[in-house]
N, C-alpha and C. Protein backbone atom coordinates (compact mmCIF):
# COMPACT_ATOMS: atom_id res chain seq x y z
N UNK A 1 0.82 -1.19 0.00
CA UNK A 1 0.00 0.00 0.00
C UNK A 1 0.87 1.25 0.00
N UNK A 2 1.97 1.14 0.57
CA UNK A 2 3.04 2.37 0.76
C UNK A 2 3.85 2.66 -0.56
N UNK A 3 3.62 1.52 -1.06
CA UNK A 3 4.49 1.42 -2.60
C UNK A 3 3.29 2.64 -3.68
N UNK A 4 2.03 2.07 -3.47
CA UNK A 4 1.30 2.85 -4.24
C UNK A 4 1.17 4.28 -3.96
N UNK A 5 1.25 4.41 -2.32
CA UNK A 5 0.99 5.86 -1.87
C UNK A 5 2.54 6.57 -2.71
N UNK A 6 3.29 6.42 -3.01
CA UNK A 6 4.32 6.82 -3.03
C UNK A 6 4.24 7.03 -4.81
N UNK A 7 4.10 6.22 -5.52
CA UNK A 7 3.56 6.62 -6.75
C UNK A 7 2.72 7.19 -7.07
N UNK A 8 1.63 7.31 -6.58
CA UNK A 8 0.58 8.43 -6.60
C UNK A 8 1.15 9.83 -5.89
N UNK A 9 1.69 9.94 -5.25
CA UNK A 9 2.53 11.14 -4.73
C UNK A 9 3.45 11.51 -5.47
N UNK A 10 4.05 10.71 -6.01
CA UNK A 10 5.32 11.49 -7.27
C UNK A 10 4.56 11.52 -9.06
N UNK A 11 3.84 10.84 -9.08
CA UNK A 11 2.59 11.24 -10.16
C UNK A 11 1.78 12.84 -10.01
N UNK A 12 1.65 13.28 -8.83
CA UNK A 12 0.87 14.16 -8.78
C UNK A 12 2.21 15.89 -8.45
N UNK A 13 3.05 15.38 -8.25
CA UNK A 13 3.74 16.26 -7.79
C UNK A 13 4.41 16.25 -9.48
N UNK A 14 4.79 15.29 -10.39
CA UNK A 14 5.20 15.61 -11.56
C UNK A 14 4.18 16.39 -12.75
N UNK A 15 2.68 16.24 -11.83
CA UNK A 15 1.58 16.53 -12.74
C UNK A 15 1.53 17.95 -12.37
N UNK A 16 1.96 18.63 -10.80
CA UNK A 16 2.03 20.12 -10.52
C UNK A 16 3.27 20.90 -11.17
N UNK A 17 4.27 19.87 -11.26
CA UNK A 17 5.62 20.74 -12.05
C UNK A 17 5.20 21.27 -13.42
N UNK A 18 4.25 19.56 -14.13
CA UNK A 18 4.04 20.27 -15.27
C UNK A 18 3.13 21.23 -15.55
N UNK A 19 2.36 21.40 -14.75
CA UNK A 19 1.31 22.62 -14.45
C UNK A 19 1.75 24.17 -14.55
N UNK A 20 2.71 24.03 -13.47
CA UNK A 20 3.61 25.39 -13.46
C UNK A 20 4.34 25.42 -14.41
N UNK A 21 4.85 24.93 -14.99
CA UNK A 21 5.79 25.26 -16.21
C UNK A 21 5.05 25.79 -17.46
N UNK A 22 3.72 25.08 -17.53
CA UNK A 22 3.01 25.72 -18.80
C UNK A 22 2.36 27.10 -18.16
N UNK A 23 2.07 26.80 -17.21
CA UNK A 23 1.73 28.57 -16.45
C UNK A 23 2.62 29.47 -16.97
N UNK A 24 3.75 29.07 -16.59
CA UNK A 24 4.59 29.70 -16.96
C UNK A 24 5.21 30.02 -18.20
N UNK A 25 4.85 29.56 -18.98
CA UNK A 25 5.47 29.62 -20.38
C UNK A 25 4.25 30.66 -20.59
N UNK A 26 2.77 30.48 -20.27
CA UNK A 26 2.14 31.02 -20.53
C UNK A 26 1.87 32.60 -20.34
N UNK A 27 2.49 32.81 -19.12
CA UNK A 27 2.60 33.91 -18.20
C UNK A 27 3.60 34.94 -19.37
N UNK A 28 4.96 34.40 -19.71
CA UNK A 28 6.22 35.22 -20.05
C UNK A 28 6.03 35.36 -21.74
N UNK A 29 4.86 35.13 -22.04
CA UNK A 29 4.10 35.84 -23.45
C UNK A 29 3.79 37.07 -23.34
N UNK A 30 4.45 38.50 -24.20
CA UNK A 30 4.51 39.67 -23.83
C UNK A 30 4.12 40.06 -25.16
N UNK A 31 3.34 41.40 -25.40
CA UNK A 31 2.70 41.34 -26.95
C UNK A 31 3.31 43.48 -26.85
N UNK A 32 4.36 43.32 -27.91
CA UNK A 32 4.59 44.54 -28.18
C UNK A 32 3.87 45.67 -29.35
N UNK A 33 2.76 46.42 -28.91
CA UNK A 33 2.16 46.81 -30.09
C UNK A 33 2.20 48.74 -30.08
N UNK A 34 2.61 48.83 -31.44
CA UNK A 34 3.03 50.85 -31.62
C UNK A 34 2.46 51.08 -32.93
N UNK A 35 2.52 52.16 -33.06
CA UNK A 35 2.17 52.73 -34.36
C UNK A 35 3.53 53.42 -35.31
N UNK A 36 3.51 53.60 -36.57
CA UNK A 36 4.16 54.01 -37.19
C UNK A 36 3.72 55.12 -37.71
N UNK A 37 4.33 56.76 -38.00
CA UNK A 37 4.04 57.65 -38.34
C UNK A 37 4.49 58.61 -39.41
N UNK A 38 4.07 58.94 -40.27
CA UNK A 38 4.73 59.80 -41.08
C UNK A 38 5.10 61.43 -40.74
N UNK A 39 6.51 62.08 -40.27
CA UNK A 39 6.63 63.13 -39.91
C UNK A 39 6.94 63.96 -40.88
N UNK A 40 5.70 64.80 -41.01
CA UNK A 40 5.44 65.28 -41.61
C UNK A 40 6.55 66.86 -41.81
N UNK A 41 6.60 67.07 -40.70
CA UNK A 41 7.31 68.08 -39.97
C UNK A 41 8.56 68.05 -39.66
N UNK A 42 8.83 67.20 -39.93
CA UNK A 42 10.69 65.98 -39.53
C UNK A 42 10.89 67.11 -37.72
N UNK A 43 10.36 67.20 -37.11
CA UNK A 43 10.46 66.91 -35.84
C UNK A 43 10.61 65.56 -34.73
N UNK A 44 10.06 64.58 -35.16
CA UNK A 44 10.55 63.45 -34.19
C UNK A 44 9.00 63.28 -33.26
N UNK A 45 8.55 64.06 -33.28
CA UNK A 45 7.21 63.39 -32.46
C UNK A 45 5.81 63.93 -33.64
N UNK A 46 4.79 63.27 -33.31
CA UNK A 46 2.97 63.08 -34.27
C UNK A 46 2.68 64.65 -33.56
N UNK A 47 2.28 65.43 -34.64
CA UNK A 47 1.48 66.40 -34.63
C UNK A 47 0.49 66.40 -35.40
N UNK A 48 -0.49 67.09 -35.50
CA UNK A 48 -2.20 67.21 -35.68
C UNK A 48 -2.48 66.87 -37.43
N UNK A 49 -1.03 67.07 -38.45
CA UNK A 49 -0.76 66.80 -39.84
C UNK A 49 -0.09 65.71 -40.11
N UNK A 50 0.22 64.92 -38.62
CA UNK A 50 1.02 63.43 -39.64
C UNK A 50 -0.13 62.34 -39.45
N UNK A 51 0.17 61.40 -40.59
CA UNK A 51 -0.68 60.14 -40.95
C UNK A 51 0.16 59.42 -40.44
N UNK A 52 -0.77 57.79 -40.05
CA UNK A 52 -0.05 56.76 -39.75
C UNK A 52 0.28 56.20 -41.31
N UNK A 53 1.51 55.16 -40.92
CA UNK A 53 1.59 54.51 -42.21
C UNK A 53 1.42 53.06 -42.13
N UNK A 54 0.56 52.97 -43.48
CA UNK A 54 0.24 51.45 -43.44
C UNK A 54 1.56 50.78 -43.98
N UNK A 55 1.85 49.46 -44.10
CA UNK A 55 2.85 48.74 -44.91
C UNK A 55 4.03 49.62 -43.90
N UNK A 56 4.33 49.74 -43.40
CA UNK A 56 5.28 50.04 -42.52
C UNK A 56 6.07 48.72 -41.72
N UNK A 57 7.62 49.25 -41.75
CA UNK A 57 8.16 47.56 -41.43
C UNK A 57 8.62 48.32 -40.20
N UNK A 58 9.03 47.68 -39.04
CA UNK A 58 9.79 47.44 -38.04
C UNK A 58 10.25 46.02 -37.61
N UNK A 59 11.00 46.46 -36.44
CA UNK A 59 11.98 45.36 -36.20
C UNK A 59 12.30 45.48 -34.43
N UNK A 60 11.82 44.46 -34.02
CA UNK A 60 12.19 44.09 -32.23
C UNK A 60 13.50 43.44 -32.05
N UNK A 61 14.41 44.16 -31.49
CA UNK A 61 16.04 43.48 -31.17
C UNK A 61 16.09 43.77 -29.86
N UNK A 62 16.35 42.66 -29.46
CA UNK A 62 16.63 42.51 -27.81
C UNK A 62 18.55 42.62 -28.06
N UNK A 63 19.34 43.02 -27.14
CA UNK A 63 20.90 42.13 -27.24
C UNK A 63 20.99 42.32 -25.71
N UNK A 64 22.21 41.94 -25.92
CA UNK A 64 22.92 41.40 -24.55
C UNK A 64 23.25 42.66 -23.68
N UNK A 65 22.98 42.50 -22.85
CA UNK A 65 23.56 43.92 -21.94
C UNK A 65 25.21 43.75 -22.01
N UNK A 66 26.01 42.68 -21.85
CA UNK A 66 27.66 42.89 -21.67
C UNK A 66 27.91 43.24 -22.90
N UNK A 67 27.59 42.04 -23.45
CA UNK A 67 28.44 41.62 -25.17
C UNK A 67 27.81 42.84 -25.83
N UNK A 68 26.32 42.84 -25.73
CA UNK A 68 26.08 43.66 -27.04
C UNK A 68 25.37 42.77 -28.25
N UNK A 69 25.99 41.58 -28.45
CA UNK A 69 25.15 40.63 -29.39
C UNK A 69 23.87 40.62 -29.46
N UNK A 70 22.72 40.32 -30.09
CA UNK A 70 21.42 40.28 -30.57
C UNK A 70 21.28 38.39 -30.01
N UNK A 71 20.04 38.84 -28.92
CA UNK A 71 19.49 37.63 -28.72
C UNK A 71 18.41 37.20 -29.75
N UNK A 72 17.42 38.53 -29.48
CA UNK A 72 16.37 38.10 -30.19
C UNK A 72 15.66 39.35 -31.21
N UNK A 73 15.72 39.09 -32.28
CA UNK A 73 14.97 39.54 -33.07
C UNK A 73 13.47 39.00 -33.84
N UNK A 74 13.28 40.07 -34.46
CA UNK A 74 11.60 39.78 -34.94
C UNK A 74 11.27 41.24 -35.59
N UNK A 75 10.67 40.93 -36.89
CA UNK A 75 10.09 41.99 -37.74
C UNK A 75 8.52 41.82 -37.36
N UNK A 76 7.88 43.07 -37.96
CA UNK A 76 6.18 43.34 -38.03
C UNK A 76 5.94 44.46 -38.88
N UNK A 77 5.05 44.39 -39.65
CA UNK A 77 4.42 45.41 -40.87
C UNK A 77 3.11 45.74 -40.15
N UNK A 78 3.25 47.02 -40.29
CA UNK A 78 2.02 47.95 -39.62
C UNK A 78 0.11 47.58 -40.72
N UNK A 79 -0.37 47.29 -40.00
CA UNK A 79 -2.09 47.42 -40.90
C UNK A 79 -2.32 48.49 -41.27
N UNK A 80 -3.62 48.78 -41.56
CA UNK A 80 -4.42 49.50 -41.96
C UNK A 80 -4.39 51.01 -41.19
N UNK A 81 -4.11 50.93 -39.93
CA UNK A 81 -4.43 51.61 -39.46
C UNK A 81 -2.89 52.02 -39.09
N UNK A 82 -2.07 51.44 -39.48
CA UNK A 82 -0.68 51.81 -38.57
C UNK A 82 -0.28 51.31 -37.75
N UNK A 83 -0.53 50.27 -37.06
CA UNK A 83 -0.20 49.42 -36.11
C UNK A 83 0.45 48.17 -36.45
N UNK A 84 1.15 48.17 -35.27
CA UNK A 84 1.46 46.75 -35.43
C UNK A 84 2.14 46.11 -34.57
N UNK A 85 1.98 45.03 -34.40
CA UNK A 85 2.19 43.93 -33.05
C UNK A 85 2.67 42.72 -32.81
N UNK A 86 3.68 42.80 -32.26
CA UNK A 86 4.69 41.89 -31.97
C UNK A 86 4.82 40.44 -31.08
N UNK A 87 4.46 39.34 -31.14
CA UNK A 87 4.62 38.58 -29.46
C UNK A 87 5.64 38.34 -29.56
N UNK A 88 6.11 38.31 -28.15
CA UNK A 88 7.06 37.97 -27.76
C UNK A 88 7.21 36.46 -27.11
N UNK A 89 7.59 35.30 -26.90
CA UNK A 89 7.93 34.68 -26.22
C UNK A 89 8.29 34.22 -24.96
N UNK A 90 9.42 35.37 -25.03
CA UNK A 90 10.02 34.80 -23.62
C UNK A 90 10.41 36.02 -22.81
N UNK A 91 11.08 36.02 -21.23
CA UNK A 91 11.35 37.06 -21.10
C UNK A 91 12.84 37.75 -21.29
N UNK A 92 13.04 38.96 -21.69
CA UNK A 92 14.24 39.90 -21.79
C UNK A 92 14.33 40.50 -20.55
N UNK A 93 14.30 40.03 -19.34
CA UNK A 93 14.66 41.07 -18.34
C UNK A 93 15.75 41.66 -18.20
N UNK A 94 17.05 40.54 -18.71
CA UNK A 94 18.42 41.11 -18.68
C UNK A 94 19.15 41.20 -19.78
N UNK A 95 18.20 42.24 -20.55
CA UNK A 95 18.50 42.39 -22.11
C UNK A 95 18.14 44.10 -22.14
N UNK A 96 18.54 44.43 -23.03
CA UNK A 96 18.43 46.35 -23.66
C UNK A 96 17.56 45.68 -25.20
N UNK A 97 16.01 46.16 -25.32
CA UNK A 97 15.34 45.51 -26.15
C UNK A 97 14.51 47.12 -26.90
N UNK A 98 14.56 47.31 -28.04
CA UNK A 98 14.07 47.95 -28.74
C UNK A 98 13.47 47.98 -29.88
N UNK A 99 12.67 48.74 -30.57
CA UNK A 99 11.72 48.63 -31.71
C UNK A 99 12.52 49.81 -32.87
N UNK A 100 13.18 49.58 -33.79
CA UNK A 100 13.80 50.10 -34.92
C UNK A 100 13.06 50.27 -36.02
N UNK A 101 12.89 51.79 -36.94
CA UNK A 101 12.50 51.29 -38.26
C UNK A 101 13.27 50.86 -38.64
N UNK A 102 11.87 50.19 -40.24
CA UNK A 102 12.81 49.21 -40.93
C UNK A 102 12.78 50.04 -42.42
N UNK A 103 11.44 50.15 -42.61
CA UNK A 103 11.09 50.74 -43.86
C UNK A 103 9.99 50.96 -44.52
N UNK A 104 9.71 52.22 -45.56
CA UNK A 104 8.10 52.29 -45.37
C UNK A 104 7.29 52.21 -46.74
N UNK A 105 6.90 52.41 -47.32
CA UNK A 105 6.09 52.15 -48.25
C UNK A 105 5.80 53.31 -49.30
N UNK A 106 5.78 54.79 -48.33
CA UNK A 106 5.52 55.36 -48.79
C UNK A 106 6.83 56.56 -49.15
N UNK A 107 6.89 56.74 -50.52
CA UNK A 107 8.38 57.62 -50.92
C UNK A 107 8.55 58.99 -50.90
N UNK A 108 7.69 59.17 -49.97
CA UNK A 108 7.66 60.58 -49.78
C UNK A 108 7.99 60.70 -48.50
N UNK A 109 7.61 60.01 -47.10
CA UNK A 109 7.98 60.18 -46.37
C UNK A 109 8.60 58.34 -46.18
N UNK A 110 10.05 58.16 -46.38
CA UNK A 110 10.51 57.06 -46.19
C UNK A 110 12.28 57.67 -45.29
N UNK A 111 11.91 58.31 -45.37
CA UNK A 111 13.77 58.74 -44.60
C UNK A 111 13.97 58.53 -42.85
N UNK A 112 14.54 57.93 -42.76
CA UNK A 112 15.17 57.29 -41.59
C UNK A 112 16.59 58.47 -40.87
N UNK A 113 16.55 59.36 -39.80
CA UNK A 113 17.54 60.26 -39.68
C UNK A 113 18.53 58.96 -38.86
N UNK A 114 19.62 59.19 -38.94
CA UNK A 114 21.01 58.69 -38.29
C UNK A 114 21.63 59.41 -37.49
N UNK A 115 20.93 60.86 -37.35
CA UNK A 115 21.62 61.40 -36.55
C UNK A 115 21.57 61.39 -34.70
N UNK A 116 22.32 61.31 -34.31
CA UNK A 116 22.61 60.86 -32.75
C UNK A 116 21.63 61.27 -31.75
N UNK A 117 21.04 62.79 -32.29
CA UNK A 117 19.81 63.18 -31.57
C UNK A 117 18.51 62.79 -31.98
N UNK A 118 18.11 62.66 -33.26
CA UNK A 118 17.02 62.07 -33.76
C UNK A 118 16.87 60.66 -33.25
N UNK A 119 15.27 60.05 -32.99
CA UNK A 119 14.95 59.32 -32.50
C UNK A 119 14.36 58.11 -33.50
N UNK A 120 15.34 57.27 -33.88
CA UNK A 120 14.85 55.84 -34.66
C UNK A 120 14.90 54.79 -34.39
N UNK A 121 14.44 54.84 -33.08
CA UNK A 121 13.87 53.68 -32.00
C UNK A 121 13.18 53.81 -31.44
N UNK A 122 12.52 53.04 -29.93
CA UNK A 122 12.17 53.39 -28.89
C UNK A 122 12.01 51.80 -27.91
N UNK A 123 12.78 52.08 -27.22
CA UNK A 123 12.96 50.72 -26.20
C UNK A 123 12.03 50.49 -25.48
N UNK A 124 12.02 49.27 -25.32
CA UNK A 124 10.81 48.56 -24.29
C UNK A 124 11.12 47.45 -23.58
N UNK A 125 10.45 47.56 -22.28
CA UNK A 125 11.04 46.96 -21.28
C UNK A 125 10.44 45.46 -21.73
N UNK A 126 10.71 43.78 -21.66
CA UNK A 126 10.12 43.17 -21.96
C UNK A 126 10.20 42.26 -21.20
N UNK A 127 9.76 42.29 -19.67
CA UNK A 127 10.24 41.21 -18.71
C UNK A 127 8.94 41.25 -17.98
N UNK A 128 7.91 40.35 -17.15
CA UNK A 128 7.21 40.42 -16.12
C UNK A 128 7.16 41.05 -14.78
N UNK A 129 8.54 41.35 -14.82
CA UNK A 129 9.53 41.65 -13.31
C UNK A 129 9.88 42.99 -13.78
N UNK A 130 8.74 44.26 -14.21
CA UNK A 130 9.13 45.33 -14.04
C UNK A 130 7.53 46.13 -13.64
N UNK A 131 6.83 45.38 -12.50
CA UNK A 131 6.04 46.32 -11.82
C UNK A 131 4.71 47.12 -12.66
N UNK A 132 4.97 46.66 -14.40
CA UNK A 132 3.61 46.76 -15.31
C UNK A 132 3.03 45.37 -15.35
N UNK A 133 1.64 45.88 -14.88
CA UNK A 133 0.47 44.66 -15.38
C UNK A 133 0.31 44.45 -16.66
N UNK A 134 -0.25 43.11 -16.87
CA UNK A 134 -0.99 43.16 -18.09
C UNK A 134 0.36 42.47 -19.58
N UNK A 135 0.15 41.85 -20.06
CA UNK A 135 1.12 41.28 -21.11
C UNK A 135 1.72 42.35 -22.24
N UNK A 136 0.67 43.47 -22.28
CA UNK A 136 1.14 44.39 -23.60
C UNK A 136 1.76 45.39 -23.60
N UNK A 137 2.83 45.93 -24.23
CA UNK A 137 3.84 46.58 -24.00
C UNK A 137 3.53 47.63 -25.27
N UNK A 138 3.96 48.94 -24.51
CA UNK A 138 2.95 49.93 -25.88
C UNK A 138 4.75 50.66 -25.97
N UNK A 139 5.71 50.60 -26.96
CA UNK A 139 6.65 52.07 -27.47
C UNK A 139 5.83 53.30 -27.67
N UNK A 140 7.03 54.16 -27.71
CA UNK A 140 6.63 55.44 -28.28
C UNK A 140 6.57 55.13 -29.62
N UNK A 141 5.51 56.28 -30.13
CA UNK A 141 5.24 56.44 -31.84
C UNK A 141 6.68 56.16 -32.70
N UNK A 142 7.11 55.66 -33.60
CA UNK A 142 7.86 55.56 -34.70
C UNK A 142 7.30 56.28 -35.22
N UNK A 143 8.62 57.48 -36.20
CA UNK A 143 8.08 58.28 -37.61
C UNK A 143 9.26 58.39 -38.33
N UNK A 144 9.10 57.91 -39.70
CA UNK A 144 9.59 58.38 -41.14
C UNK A 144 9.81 59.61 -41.13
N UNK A 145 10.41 60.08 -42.06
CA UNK A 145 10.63 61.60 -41.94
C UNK A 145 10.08 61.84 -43.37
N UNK A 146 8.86 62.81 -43.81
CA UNK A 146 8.98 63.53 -44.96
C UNK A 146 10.43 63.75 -46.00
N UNK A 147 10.65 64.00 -47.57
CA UNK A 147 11.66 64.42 -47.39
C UNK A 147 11.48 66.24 -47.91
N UNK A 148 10.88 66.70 -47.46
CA UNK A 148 10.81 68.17 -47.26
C UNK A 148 9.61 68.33 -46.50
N UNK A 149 9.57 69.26 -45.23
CA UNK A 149 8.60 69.74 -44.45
C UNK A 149 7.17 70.05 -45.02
N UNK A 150 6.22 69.70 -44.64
CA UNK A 150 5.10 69.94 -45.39
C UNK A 150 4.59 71.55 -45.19
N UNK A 151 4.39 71.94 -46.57
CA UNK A 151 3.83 73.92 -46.10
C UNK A 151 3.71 74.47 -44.62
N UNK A 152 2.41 73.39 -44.25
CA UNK A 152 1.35 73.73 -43.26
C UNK A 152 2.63 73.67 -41.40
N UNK A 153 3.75 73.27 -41.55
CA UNK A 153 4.42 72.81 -40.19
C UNK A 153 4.84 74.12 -39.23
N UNK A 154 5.16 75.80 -40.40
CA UNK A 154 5.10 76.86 -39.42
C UNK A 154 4.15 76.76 -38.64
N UNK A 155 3.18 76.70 -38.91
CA UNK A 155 1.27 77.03 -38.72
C UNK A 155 1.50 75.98 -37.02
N UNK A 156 2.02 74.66 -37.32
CA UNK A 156 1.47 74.19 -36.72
C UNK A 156 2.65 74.16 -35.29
N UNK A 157 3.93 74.40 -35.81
CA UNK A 157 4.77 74.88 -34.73
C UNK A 157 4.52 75.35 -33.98
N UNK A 158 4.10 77.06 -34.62
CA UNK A 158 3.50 78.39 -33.66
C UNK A 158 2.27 77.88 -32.52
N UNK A 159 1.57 76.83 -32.74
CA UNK A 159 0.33 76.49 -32.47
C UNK A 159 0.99 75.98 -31.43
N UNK A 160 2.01 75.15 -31.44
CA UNK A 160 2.60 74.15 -30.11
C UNK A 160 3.71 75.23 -29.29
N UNK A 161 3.58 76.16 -29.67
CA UNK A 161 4.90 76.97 -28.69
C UNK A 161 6.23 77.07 -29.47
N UNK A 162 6.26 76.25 -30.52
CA UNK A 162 7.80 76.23 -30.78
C UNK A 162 7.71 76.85 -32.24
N UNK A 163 9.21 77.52 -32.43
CA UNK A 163 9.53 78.41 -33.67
C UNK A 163 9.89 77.56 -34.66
N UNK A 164 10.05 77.78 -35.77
CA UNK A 164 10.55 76.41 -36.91
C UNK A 164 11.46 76.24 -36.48
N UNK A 165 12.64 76.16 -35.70
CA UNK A 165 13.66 75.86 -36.13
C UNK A 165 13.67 74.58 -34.37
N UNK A 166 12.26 74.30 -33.93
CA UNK A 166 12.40 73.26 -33.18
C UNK A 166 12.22 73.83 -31.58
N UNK A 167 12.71 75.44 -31.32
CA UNK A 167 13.04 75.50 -30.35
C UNK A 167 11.63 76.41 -29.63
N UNK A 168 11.75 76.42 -28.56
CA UNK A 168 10.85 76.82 -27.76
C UNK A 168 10.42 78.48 -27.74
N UNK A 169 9.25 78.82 -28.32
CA UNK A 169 8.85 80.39 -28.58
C UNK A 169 9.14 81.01 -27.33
């Protein structure tokens, strides 16, 4: 009888490991979803004249905090509406993980700046173990850059406080 109690006890305790483990796999599913924007204004943030862009590519790269190497990557093309959404797998807690353009569709506003202050990313935290509920992880807006300012961007500068040239009226 002790023989059986004892198999039924390591049956049920292998049936709770496997329990928690799919919990868990289930749990460290993280869904990264942003929009893509056309800047209209080549300022770096959505004002009241930029469109989202559909067919819009990005790209999720986690790397290594020492090395630097790329753990994990993953592309996504924006819908209809400009969106678009990523799952994730597993967790990056001890990773530097960000959302890059990739490229856009539309040839008018397709320019990507390189420059050190311009913003052609936006990182996201992608671990359970940072104190946000909930599986979905929202970046800041992505935007293309026009390749010349659209007429209407004095108009809409003056409107936000700032002079064309970016800086504060």
């Amino acid at each position: 009888m002790a023989k059986y109690s004892t198999i039924i006890l390591a049956s049920a305790l292998c049936l709770l490991s496997l329990i928690d483990s799919a919990y868990s796999e289930e749990k460290a599913k993280l869904q990264v979803e942003g929009v893509v924007f056309c800047d209209s204004c080549r300022i770096q943030f959505i004002t009241r004249i930029d469109k989202l862009i559909q067919g819009a590519k990005v790209k999720l790269e986690c790397k290594d905090l020492d090395s630097g190497s790329i753990t994990y990557s993953k592309e996504a093309e924006t819908n209809e509406q400009g969106r678009y959404s990523i799952e994730v797998d597993s967790d990056h807690e001890e990773e530097e993980c960000e959302v890059v353009l990739v490229s856009s569709p539309d040839e008018d506003c397709n320019q990507i700046s390189h420059e050190l202050h311009q913003q052609i990313s936006a990182r996201i935290s992608l671990t359970q173990h940072n104190g946000i509920a909930g599986p979905v992880r929202i970046p800041n807006p992505l935007g293309f850059m026009k390749k010349e300012p659209a007429p209407e961007c004095p108009q809409v500068l003056k409107e936000l406080g700032l002079t064309p040239d970016g800086n504060v009226a």
